[in-house]
PDB file of N, CA and C in Angstrom:
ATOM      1  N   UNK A   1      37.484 -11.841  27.143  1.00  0.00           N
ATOM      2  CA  UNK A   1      36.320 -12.517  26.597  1.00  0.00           C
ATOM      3  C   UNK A   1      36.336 -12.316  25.092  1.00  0.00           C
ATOM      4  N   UNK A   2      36.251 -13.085  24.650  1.00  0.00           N
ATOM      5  CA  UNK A   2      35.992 -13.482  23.040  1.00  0.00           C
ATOM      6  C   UNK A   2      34.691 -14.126  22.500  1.00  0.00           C
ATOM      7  N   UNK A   3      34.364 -13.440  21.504  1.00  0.00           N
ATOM      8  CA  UNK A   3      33.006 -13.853  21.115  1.00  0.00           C
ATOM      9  C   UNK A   3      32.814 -13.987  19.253  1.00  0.00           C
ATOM     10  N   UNK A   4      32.253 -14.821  18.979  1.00  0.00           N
ATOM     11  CA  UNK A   4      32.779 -15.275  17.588  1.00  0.00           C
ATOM     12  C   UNK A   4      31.303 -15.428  16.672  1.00  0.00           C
ATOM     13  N   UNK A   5      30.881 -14.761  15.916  1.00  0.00           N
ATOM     14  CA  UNK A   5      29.885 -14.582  15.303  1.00  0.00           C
ATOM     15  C   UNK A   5      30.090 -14.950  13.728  1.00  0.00           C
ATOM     16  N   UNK A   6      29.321 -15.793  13.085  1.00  0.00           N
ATOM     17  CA  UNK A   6      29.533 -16.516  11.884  1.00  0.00           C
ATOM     18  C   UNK A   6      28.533 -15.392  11.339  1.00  0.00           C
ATOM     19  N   UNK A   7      29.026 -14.916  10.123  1.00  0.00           N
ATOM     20  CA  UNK A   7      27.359 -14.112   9.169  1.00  0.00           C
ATOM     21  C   UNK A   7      27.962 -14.493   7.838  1.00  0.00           C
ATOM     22  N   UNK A   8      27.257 -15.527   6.818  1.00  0.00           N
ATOM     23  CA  UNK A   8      27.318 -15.674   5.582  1.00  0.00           C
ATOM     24  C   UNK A   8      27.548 -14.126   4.576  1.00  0.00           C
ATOM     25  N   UNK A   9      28.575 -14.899   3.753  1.00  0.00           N
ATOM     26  CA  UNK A   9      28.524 -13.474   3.263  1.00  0.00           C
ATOM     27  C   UNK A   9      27.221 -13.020   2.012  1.00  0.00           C
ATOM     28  N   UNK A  10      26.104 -13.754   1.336  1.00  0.00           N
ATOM     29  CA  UNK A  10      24.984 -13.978   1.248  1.00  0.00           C
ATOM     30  C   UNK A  10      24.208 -12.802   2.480  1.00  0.00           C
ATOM     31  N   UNK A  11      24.350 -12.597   3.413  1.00  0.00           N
ATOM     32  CA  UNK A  11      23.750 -12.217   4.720  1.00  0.00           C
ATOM     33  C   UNK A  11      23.719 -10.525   4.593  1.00  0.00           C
ATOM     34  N   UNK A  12      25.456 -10.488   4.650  1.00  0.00           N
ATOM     35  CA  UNK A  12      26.224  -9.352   4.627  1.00  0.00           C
ATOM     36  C   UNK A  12      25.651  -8.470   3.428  1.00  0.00           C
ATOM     37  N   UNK A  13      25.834  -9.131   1.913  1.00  0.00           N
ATOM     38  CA  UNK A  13      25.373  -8.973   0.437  1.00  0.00           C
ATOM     39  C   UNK A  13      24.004  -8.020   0.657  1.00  0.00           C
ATOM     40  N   UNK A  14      22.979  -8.823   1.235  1.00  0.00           N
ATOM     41  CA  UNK A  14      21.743  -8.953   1.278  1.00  0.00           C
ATOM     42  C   UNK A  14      21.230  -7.315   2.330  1.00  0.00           C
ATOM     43  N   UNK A  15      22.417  -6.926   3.276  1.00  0.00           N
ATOM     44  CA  UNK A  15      22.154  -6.017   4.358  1.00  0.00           C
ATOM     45  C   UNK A  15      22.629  -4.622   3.637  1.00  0.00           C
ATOM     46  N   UNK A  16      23.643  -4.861   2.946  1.00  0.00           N
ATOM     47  CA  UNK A  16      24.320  -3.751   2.466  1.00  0.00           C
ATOM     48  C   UNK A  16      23.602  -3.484   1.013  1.00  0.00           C
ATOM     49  N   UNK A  17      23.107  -4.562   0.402  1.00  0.00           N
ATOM     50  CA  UNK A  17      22.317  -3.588  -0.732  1.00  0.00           C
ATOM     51  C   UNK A  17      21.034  -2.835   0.123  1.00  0.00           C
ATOM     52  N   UNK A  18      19.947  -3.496   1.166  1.00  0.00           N
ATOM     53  CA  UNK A  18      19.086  -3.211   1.534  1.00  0.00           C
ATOM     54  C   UNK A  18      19.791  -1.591   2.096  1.00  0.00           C
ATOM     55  N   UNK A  19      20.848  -1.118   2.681  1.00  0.00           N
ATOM     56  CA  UNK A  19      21.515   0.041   3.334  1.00  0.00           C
ATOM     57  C   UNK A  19      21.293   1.217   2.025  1.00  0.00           C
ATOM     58  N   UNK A  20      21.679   0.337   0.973  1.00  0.00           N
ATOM     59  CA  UNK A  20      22.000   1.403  -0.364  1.00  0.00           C
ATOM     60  C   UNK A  20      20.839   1.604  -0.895  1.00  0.00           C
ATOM     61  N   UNK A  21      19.733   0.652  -1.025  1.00  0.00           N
ATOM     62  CA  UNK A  21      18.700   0.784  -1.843  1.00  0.00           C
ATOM     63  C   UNK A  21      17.720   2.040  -0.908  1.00  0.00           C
ATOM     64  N   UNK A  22      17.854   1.777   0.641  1.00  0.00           N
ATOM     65  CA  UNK A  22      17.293   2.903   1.575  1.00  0.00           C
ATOM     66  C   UNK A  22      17.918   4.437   1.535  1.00  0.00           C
ATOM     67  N   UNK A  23      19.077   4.181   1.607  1.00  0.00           N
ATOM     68  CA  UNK A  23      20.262   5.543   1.764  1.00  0.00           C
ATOM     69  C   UNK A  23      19.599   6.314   0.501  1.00  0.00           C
ATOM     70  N   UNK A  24      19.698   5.335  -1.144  1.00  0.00           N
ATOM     71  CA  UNK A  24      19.668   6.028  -2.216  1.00  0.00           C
ATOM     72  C   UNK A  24      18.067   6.728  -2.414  1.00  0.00           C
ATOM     73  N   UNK A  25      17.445   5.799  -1.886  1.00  0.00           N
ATOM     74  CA  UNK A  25      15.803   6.680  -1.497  1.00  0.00           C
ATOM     75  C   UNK A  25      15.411   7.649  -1.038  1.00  0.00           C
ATOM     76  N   UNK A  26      16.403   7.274  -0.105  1.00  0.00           N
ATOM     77  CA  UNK A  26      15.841   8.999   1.158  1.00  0.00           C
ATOM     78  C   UNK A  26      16.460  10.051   0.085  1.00  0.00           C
ATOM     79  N   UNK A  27      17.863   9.816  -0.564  1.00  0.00           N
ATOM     80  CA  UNK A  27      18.218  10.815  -1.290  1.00  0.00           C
ATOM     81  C   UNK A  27      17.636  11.515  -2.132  1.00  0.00           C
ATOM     82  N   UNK A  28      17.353  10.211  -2.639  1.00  0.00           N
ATOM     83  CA  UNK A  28      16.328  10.480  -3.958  1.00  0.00           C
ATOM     84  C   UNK A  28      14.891  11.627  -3.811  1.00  0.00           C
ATOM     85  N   UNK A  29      14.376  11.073  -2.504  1.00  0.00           N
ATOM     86  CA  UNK A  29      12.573  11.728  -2.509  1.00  0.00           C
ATOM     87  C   UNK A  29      12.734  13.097  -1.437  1.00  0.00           C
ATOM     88  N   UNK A  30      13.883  12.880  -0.359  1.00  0.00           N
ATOM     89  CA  UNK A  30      14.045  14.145  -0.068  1.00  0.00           C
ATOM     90  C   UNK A  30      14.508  15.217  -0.631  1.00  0.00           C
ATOM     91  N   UNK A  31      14.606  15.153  -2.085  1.00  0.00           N
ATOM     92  CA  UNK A  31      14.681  16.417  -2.794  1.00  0.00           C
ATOM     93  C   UNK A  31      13.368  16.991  -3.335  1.00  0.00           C
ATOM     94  N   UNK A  32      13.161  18.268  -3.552  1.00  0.00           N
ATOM     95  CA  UNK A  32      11.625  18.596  -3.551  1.00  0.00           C
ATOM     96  C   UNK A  32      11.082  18.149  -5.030  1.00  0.00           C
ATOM     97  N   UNK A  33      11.593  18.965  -6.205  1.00  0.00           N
ATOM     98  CA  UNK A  33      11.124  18.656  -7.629  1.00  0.00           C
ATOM     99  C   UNK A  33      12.030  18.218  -8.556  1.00  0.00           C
ATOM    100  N   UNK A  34      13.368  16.862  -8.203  1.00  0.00           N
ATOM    101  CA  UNK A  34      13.685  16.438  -9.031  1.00  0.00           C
ATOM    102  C   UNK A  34      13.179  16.014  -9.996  1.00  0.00           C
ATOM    103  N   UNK A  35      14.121  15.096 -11.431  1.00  0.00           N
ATOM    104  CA  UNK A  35      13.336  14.837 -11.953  1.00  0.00           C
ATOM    105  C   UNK A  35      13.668  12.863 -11.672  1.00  0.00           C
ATOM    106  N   UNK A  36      14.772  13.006 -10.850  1.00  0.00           N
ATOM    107  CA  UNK A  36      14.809  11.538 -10.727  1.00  0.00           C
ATOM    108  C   UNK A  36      13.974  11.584  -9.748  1.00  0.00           C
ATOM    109  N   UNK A  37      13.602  12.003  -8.759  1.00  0.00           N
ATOM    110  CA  UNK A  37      12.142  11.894  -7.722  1.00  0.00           C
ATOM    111  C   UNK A  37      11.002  11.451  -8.797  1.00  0.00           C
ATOM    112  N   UNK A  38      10.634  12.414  -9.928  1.00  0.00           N
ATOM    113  CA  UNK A  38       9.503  12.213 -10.387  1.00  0.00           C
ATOM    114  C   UNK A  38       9.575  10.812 -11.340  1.00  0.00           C
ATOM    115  N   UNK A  39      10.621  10.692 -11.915  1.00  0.00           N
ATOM    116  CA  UNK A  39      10.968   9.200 -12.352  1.00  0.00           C
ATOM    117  C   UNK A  39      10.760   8.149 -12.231  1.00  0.00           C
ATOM    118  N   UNK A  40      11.543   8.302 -10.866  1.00  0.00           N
ATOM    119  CA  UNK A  40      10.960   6.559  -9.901  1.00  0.00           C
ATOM    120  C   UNK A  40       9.577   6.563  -9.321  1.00  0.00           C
ATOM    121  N   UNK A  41       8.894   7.708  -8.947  1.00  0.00           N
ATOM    122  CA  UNK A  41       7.838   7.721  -8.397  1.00  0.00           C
ATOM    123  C   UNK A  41       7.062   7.265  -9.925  1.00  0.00           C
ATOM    124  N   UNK A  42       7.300   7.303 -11.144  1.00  0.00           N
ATOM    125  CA  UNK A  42       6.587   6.727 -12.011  1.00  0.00           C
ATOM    126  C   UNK A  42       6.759   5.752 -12.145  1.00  0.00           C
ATOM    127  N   UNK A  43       7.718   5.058 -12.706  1.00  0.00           N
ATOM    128  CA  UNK A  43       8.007   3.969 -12.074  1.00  0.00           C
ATOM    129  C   UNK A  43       7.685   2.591 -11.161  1.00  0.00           C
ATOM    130  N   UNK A  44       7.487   3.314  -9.694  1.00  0.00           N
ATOM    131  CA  UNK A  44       7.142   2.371  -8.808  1.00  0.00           C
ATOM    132  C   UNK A  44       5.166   2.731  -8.782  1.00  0.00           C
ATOM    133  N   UNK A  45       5.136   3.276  -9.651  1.00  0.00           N
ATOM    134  CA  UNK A  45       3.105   3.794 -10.262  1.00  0.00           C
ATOM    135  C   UNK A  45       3.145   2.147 -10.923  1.00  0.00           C
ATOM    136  N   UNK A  46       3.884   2.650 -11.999  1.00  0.00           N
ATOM    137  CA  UNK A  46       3.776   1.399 -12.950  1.00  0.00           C
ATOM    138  C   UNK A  46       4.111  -0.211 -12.703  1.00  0.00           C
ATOM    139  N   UNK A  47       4.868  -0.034 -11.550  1.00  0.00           N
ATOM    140  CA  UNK A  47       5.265  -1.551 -11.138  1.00  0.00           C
ATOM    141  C   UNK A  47       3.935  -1.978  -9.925  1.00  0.00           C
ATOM    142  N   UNK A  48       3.320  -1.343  -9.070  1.00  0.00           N
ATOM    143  CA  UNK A  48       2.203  -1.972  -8.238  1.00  0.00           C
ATOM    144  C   UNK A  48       1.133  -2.075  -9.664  1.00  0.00           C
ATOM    145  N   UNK A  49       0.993  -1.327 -10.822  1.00  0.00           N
ATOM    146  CA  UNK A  49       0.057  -1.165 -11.398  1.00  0.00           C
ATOM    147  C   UNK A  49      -0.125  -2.748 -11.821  1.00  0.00           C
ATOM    148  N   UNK A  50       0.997  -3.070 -12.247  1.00  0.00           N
ATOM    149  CA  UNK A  50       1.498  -4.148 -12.777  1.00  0.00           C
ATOM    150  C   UNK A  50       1.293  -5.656 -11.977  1.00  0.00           C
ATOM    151  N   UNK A  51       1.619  -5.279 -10.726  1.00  0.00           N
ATOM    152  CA  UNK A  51       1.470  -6.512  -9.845  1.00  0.00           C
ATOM    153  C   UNK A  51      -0.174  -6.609  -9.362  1.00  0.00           C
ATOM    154  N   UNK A  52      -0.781  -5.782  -9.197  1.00  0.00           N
ATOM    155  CA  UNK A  52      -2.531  -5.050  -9.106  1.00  0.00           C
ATOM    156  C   UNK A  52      -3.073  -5.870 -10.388  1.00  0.00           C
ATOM    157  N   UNK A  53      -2.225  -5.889 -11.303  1.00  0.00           N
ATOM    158  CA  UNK A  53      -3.455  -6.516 -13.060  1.00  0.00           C
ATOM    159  C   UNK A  53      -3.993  -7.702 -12.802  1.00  0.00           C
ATOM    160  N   UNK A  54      -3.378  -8.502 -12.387  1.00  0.00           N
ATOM    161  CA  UNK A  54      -3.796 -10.043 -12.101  1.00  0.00           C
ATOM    162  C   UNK A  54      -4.317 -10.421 -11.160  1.00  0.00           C
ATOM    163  N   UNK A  55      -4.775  -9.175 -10.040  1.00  0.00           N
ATOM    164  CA  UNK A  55      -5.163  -9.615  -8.969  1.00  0.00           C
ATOM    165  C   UNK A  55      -6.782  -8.336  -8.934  1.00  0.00           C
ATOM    166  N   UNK A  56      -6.914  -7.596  -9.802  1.00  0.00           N
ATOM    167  CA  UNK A  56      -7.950  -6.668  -9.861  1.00  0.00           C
ATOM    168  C   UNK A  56      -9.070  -7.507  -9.228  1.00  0.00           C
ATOM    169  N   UNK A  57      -9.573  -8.621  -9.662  1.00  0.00           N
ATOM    170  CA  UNK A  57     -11.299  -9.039  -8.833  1.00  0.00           C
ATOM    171  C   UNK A  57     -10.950  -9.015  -7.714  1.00  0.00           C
ATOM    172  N   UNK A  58      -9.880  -9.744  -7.254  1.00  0.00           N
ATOM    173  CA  UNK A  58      -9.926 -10.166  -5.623  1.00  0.00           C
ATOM    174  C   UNK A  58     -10.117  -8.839  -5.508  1.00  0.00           C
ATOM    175  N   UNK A  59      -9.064  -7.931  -5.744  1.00  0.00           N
ATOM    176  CA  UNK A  59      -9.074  -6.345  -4.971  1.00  0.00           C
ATOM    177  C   UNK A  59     -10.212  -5.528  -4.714  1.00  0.00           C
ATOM    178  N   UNK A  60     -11.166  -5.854  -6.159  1.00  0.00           N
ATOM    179  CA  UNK A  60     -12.565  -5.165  -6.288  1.00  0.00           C
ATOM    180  C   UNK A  60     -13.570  -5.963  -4.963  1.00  0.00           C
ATOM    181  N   UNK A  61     -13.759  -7.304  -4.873  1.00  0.00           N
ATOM    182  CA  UNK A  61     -13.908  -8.061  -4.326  1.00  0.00           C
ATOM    183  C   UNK A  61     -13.606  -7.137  -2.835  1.00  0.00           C
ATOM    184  N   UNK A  62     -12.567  -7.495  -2.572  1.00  0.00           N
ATOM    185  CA  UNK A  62     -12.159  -7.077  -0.929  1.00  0.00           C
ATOM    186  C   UNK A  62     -12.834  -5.408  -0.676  1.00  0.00           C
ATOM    187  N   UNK A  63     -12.584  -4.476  -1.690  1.00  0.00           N
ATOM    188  CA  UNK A  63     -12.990  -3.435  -1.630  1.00  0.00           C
ATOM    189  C   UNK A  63     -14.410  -3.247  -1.165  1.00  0.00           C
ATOM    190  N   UNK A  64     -15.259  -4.115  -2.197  1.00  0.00           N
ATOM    191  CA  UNK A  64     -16.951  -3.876  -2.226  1.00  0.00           C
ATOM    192  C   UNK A  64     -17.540  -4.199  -0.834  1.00  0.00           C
ATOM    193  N   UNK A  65     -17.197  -5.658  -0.165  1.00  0.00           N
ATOM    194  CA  UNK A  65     -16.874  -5.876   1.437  1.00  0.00           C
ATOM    195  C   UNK A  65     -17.031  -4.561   2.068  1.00  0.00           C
ATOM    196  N   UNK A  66     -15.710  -4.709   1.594  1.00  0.00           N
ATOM    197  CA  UNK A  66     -15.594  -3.112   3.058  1.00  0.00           C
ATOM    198  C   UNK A  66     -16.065  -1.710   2.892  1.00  0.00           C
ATOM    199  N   UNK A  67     -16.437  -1.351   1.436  1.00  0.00           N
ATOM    200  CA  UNK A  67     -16.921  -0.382   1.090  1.00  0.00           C
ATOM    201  C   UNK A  67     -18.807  -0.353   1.945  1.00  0.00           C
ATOM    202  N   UNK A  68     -19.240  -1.489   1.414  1.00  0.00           N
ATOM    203  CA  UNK A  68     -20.584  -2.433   2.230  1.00  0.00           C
ATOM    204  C   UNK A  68     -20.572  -2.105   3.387  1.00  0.00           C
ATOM    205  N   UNK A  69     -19.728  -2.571   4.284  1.00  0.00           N
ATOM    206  CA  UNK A  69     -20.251  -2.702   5.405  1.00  0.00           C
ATOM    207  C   UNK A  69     -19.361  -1.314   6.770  1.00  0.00           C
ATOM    208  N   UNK A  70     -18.648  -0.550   5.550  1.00  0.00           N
ATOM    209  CA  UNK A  70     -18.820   0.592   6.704  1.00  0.00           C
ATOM    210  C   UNK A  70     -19.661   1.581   6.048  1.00  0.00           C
ATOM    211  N   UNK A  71     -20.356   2.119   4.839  1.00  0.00           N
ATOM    212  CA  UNK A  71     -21.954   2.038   4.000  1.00  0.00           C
ATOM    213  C   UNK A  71     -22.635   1.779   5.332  1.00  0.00           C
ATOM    214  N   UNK A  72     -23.035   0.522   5.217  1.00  0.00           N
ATOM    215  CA  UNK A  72     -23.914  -0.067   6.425  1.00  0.00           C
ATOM    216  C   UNK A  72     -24.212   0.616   8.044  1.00  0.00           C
ATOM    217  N   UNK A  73     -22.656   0.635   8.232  1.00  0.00           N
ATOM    218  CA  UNK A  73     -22.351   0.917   9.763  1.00  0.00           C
ATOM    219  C   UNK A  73     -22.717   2.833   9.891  1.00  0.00           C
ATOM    220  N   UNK A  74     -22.789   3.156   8.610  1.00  0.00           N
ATOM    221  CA  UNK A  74     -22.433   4.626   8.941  1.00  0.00           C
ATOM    222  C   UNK A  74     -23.842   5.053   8.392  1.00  0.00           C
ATOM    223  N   UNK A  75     -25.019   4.801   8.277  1.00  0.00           N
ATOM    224  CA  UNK A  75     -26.400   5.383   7.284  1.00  0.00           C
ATOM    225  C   UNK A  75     -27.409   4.621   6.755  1.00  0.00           C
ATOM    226  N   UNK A  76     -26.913   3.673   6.242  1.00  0.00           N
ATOM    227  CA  UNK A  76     -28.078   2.795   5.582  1.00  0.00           C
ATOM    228  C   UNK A  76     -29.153   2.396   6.132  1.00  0.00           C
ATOM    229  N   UNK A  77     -29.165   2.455   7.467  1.00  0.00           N
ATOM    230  CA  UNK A  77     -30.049   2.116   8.875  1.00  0.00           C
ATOM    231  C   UNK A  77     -30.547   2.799   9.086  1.00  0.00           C
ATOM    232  N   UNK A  78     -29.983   4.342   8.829  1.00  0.00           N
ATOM    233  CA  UNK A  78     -31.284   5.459   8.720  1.00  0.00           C
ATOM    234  C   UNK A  78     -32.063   6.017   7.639  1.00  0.00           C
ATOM    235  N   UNK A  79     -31.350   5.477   6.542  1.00  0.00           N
ATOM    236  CA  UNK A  79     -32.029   5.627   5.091  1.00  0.00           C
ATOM    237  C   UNK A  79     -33.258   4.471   5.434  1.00  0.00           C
ATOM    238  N   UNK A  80     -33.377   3.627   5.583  1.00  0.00           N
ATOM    239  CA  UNK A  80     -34.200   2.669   5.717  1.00  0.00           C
ATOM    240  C   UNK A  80     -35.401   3.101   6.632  1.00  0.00           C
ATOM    241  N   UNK A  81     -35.144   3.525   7.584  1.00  0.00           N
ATOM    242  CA  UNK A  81     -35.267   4.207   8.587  1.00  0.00           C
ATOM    243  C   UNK A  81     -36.904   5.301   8.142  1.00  0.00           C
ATOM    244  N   UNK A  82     -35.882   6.214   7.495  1.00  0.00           N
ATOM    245  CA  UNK A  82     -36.670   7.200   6.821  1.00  0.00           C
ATOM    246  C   UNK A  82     -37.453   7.128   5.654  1.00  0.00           C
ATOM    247  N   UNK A  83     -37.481   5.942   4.927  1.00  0.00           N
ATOM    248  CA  UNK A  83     -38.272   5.369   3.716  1.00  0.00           C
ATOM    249  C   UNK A  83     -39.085   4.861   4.199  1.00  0.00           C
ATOM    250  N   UNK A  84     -39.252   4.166   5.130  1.00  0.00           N
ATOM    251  CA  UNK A  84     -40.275   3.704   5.591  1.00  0.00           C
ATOM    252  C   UNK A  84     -41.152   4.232   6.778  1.00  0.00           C
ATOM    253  N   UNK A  85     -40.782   5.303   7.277  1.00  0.00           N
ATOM    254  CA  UNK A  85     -41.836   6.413   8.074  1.00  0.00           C
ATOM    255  C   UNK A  85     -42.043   7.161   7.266  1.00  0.00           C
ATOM    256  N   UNK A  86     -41.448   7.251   5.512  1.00  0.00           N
ATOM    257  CA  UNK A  86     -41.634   7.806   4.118  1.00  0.00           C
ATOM    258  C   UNK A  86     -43.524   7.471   3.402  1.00  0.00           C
ATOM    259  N   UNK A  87     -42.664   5.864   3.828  1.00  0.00           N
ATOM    260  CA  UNK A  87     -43.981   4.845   3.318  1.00  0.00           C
ATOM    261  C   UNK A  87     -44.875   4.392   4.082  1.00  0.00           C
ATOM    262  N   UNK A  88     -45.050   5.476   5.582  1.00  0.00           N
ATOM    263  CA  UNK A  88     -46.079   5.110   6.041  1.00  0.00           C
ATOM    264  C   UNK A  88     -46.060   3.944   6.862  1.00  0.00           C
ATOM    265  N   UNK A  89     -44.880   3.020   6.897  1.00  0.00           N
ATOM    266  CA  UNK A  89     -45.177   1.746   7.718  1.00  0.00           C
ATOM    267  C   UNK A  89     -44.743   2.357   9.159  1.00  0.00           C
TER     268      UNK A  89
END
């Protein structure tokens, strides 16, 4: 039996950097106090920081949502609660 599998080499390119860019990571962060650990970890600070700038409202936005309504879910119902057997109603 023979079996014949086509993989672009585009494919191949694409698998073997993803192998190196992982391999060279684990290397990298499983050391305790390098200084190339502390490097890239600055680094990849500064690159979400970067992709985060242009998108800050939405983020604040999505945050305040959810900040709200687990707020809500977790107290506010008894603050209310207690202000107003506060105030007598």
């Amino acid at each position: 039996m023979k079996v014949t599998i086509d993989i672009s080499d585009e494919e191949i390119n694409q698998a073997v950097q993803e192998l190196l860019v992982r391999r060279l990571a684990d290397q990298i962060f499983s050391e305790r106090n390098s200084f190339d650990k502390h490097g890239y970890q600055r680094m990849l600070k500064e690159a979400v920081k970067e992709l985060l700038a242009g998108h800050v409202d939405e983020v604040v936005d999505r945050a305040v949502v959810y900040a709200s309504d687990y707020i809500g879910k977790k107290g506010v119902r008894k603050i209310v609660e207690k202000l107003g057997e506060a105030s007598g109603q």
